[in-house]
C-alpha atoms as a PDB file:
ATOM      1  CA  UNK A   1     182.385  29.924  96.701  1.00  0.00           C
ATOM      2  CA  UNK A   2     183.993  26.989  98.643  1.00  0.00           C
ATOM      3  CA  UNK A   3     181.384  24.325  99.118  1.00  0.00           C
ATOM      4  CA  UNK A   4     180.944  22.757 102.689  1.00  0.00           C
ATOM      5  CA  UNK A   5     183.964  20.096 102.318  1.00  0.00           C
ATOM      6  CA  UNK A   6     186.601  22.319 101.779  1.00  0.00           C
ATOM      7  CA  UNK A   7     185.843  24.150 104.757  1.00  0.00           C
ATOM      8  CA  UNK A   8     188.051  23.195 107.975  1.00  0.00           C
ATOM      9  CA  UNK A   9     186.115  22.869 111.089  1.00  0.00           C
ATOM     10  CA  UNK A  10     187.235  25.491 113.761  1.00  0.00           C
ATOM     11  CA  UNK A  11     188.257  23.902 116.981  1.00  0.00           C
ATOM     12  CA  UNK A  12     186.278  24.952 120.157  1.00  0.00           C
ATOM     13  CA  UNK A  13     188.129  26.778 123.142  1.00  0.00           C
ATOM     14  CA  UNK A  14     188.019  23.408 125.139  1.00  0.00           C
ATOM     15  CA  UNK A  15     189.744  21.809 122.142  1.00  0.00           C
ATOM     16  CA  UNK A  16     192.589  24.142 122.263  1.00  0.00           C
ATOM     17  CA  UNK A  17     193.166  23.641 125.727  1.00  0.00           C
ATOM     18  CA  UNK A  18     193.334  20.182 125.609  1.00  0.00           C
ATOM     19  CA  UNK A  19     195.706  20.485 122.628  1.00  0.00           C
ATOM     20  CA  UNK A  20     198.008  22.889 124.392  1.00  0.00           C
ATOM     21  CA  UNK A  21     197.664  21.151 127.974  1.00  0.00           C
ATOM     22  CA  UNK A  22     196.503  24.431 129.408  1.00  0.00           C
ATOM     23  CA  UNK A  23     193.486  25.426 131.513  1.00  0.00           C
ATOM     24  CA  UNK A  24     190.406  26.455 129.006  1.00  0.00           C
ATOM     25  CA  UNK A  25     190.369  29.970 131.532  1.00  0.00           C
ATOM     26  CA  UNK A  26     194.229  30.318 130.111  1.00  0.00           C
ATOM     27  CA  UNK A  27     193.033  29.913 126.395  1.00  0.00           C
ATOM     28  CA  UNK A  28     190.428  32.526 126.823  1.00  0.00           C
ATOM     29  CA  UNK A  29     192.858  34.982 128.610  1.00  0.00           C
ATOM     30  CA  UNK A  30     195.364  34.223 125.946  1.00  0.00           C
ATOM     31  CA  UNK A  31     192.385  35.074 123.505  1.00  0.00           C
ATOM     32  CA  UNK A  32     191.197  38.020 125.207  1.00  0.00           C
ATOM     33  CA  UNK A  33     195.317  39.477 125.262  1.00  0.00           C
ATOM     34  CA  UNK A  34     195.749  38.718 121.415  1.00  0.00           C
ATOM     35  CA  UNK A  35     198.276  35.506 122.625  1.00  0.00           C
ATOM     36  CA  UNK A  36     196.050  33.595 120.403  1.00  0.00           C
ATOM     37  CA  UNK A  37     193.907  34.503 116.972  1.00  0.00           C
ATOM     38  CA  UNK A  38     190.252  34.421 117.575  1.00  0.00           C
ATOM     39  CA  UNK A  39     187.402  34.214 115.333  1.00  0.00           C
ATOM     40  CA  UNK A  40     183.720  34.866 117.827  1.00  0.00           C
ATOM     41  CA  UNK A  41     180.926  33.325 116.186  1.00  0.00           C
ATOM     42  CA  UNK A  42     177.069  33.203 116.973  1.00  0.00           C
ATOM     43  CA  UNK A  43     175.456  35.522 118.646  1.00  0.00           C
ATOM     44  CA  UNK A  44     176.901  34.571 122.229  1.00  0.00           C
ATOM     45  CA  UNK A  45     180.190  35.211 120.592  1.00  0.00           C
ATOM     46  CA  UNK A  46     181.713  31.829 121.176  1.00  0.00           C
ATOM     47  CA  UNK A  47     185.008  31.269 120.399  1.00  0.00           C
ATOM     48  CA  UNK A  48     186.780  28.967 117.442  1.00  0.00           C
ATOM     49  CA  UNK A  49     190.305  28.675 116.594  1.00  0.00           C
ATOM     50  CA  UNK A  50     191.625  27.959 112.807  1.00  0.00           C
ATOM     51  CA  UNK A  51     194.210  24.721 113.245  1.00  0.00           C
ATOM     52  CA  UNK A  52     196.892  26.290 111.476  1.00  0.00           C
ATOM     53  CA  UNK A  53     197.007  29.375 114.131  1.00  0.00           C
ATOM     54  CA  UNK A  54     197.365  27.217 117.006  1.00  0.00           C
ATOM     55  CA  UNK A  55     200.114  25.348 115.040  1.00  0.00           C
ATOM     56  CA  UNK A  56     202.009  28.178 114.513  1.00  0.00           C
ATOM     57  CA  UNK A  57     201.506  29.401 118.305  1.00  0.00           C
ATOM     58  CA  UNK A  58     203.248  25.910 118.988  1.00  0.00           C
ATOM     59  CA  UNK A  59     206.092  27.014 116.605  1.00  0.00           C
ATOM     60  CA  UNK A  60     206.177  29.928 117.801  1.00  0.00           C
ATOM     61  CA  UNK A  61     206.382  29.232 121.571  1.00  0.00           C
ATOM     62  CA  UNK A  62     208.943  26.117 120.644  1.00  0.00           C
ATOM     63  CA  UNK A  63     211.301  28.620 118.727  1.00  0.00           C
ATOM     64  CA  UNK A  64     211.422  31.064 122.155  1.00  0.00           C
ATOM     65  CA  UNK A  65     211.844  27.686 124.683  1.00  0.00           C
ATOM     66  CA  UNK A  66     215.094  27.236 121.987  1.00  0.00           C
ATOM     67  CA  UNK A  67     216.361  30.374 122.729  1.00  0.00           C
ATOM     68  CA  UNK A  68     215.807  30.279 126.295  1.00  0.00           C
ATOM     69  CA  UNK A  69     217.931  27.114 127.173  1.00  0.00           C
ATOM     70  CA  UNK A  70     220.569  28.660 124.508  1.00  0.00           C
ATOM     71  CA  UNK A  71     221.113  31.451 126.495  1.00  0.00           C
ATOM     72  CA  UNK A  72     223.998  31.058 129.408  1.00  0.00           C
ATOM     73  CA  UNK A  73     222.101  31.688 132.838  1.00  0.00           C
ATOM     74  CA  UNK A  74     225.159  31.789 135.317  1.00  0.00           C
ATOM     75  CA  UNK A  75     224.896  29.949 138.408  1.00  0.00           C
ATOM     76  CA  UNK A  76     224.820  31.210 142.330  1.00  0.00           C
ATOM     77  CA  UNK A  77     228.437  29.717 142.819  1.00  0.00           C
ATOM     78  CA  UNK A  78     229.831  31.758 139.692  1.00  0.00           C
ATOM     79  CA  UNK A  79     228.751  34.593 141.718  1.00  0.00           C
ATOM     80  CA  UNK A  80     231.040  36.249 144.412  1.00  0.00           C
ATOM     81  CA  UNK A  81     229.838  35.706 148.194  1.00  0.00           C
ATOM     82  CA  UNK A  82     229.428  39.710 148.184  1.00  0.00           C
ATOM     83  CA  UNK A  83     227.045  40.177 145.699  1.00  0.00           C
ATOM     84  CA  UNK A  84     224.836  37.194 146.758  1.00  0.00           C
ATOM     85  CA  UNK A  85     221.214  38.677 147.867  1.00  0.00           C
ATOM     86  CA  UNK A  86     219.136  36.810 150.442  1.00  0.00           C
ATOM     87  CA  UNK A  87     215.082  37.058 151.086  1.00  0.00           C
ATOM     88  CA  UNK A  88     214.406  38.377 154.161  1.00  0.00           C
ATOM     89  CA  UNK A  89     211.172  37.403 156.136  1.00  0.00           C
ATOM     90  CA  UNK A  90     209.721  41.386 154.977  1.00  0.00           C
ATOM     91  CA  UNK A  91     210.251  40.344 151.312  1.00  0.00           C
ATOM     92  CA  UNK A  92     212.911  42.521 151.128  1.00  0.00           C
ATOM     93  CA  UNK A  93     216.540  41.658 149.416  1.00  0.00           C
ATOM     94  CA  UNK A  94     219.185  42.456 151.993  1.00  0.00           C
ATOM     95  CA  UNK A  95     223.020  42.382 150.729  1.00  0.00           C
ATOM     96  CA  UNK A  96     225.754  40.167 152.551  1.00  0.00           C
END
């Protein structure tokens, strides 16, 4: 049985919002969607978050912001005047 030092302290939902620069609302709607592993303790159910889960959400997340600025987005002028779609004031797209 581990003894009390070997045990790593669980960091608060506060604590992980701070860490990921987010809202604390956004960690516990990441919590409550699975986003982020959870562990509820007490009897209120209060939320704590191992270190090493958080770290690999921040790999995680890093590894998908990679792909996304790999991938080619082509820009409006690429684009024939034709297929260009404008807002109109309904919300609606209307073609040129």
């Amino acid at each position: 049985m581990p003894n009390h030092e070997e045990i790593d302290p669980m960091l608060t939902t506060s604590e992980v919002a701070r860490l990921l620069n987010v809202h604390i609302n956004t960690v516990r709607r990441w919590s409550n969607q699975g986003v982020l592993k959870t562990y509820r303790i007490g009897t209120r159910g209060d939320r704590r978050f191992h270190r090493e889960d958080i770290a690999t959400f921040l790999t995680q997340k890093s590894k998908m912001a990679n792909l996304d600025t790999e991938m080619e987005i082509p820009s409006l002028s690429d684009q024939s005047s034709g297929s260009r779609q404008n807002l109109s004031a309904s919300g609606a797209y209307d073609r040129k």
